[in-house]
N, C-alpha and C. Protein backbone atom coordinates (compact mmCIF):
# COMPACT_ATOMS: atom_id res chain seq x y z
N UNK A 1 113.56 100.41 84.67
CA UNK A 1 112.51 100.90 83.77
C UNK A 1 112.54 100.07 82.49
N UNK A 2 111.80 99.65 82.14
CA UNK A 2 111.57 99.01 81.07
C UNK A 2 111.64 99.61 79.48
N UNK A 3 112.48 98.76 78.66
CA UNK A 3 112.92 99.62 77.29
C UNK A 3 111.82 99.88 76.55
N UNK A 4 111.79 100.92 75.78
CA UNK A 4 110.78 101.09 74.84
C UNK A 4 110.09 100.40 74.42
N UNK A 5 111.04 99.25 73.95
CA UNK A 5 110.47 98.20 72.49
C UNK A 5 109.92 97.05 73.04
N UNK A 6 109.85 96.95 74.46
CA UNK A 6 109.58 95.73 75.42
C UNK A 6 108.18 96.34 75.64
N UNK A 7 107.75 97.67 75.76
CA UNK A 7 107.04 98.28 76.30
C UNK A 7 105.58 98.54 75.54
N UNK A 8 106.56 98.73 74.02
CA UNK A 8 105.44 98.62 73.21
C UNK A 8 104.84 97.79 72.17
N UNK A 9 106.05 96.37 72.65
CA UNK A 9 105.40 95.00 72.35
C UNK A 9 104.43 94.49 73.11
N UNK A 10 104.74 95.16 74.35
CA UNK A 10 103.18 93.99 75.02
C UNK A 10 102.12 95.36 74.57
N UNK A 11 101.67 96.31 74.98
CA UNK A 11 101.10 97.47 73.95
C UNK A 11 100.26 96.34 72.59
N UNK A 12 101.31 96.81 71.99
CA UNK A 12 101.16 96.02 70.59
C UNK A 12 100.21 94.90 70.86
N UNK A 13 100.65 93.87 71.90
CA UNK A 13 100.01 92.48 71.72
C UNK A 13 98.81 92.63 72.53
N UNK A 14 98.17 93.48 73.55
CA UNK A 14 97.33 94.23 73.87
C UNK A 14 96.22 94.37 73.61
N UNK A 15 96.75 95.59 72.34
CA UNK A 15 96.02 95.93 71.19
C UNK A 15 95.53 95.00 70.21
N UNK A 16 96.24 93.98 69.84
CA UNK A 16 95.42 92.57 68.99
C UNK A 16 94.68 92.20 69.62
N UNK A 17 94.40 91.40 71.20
CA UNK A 17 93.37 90.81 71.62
C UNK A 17 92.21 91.32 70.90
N UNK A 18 91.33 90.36 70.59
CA UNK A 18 89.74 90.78 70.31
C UNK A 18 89.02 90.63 71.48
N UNK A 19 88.23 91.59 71.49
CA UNK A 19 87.35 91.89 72.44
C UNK A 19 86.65 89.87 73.51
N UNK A 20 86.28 89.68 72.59
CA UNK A 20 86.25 88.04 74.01
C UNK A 20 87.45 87.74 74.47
N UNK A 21 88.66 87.51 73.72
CA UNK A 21 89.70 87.48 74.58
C UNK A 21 89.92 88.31 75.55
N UNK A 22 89.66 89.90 75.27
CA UNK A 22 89.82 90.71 76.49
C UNK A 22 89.21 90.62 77.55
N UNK A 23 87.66 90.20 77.50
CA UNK A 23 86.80 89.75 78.50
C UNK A 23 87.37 88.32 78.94
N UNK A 24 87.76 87.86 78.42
CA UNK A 24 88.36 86.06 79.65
C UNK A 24 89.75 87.09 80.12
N UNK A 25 90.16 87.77 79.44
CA UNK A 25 91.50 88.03 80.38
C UNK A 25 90.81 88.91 81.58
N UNK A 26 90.01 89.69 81.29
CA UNK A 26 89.85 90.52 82.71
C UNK A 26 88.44 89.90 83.56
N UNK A 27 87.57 88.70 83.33
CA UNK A 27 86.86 87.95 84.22
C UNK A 27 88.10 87.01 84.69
N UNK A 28 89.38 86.68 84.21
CA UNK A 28 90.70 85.99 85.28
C UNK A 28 90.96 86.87 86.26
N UNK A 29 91.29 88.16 85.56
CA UNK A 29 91.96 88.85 86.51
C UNK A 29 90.91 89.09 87.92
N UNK A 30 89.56 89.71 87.69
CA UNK A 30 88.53 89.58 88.59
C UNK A 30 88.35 88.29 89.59
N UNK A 31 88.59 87.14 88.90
CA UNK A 31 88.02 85.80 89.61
C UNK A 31 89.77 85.48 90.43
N UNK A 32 90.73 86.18 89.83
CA UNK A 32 92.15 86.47 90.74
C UNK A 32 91.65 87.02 91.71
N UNK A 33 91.24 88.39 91.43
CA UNK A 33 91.25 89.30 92.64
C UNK A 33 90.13 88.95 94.06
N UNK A 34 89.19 88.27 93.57
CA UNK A 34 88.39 87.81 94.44
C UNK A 34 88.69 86.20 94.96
N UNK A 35 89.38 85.49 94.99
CA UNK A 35 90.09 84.58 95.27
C UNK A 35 91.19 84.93 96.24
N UNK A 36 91.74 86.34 96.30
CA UNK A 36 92.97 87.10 97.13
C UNK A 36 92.08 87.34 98.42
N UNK A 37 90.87 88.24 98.14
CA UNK A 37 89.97 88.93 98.87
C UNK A 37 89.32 87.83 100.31
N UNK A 38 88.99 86.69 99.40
CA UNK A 38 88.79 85.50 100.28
C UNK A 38 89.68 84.98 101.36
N UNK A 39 90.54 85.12 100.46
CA UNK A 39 91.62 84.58 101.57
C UNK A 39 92.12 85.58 102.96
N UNK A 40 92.01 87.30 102.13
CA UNK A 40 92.24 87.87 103.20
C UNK A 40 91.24 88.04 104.14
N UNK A 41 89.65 87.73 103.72
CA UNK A 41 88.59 87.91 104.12
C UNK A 41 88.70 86.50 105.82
N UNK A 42 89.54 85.42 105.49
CA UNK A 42 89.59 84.24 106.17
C UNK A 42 90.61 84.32 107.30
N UNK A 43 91.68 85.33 106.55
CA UNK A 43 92.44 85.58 107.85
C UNK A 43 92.30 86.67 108.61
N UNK A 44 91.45 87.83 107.87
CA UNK A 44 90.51 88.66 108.82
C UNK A 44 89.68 88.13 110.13
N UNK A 45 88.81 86.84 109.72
CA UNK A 45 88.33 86.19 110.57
C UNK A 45 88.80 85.41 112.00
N UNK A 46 90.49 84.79 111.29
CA UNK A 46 91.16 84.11 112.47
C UNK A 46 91.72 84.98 113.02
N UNK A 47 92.33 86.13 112.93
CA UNK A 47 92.45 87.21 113.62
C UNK A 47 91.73 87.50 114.72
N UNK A 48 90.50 87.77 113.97
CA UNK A 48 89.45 88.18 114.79
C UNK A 48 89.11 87.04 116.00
N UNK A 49 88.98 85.92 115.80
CA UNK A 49 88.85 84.97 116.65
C UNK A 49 89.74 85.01 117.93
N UNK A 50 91.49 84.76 117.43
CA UNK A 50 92.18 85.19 118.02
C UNK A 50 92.28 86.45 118.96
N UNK A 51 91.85 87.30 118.45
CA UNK A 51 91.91 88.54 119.28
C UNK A 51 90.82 88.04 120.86
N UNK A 52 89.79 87.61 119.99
CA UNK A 52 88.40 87.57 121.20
C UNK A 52 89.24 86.19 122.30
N UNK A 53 89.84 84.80 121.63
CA UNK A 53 90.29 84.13 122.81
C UNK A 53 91.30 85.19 123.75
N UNK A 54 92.45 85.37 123.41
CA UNK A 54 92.93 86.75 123.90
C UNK A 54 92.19 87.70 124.70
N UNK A 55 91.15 88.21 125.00
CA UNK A 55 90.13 89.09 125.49
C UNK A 55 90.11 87.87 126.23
N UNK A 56 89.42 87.04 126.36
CA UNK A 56 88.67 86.42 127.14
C UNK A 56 89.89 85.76 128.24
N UNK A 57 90.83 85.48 127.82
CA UNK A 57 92.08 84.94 128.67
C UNK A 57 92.43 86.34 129.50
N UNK A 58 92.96 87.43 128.98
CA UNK A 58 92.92 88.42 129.93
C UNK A 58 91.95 88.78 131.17
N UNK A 59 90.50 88.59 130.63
CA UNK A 59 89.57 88.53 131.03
C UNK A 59 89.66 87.34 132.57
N UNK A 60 89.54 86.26 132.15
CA UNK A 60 89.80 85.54 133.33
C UNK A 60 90.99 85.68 133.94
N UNK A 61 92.19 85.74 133.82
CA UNK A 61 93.29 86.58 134.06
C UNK A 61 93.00 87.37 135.13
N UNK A 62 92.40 88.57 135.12
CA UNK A 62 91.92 89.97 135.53
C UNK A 62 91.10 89.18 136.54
N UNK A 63 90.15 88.39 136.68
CA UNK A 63 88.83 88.19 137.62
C UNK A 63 90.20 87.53 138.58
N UNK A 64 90.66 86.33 138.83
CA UNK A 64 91.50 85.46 138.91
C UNK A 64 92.80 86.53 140.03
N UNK A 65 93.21 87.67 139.62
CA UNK A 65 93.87 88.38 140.07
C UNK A 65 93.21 88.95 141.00
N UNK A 66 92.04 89.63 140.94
CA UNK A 66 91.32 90.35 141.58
C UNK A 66 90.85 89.33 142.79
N UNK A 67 90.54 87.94 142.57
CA UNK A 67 89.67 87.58 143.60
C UNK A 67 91.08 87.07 144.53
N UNK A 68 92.18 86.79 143.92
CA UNK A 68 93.44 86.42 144.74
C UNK A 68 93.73 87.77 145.65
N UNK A 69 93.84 88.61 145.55
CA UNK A 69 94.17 90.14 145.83
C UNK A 69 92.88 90.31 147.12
N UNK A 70 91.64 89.94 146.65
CA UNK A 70 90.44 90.39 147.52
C UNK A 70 90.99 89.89 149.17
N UNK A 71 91.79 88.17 148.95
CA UNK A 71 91.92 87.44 149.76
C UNK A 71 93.12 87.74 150.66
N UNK A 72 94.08 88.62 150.15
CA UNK A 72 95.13 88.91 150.81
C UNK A 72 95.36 90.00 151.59
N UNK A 73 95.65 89.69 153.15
CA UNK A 73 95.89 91.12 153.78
C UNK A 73 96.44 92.22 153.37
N UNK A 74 96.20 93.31 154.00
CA UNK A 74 96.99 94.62 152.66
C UNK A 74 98.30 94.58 153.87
C-alpha cells in the first residue's frame, strides 16, 4: 500500500495540472487505450481465422473418414 505522503504528492501534482495539460494527458491515455483495443481487435481476427482453417481441416478430415469407412466391409 502506498504511504500517505507518496499518495498525496502525486494528488498534489494532479491537482496543479491546468486544464490543457489535463486534456493531452487524458487524449494519451485514450489514444493508449485505443491502440491496446486494436491490437486486441487483430488478434481477435487471427483467432478467428484460425479457428475457421481448423473447421475446415476437421471438416475434410470427417468427409475423408466417412468416404474411407463407406468403402470398407463391415
Amino acid at each position: 500500500m502506498p504511504k500517505p505522503e507518496v499518495t498525496g504528492a502525486v494528488r498534489h501534482r494532479q491537482r496543479q495540472r491546468r486544464p490543457a495539460e489535463l486534456s493531452d494527458v487524458i487524449e494519451g491515455e485514450i489514444a493508449e487505450i485505443c491502440r491496446d483495443v486494436a491490437v486486441q481487435v487483430k488478434r481477435i481476427r487471427q483467432l478467428q481465422e484460425r479457428t475457421e482453417e481448423l473447421r475446415m481441416a476437421i471438416r475434410e478430415w470427417a468427409r475423408e473418414s466417412t468416404s474411407t469407412s463407406d468403402h470398407e466391409p463391415l
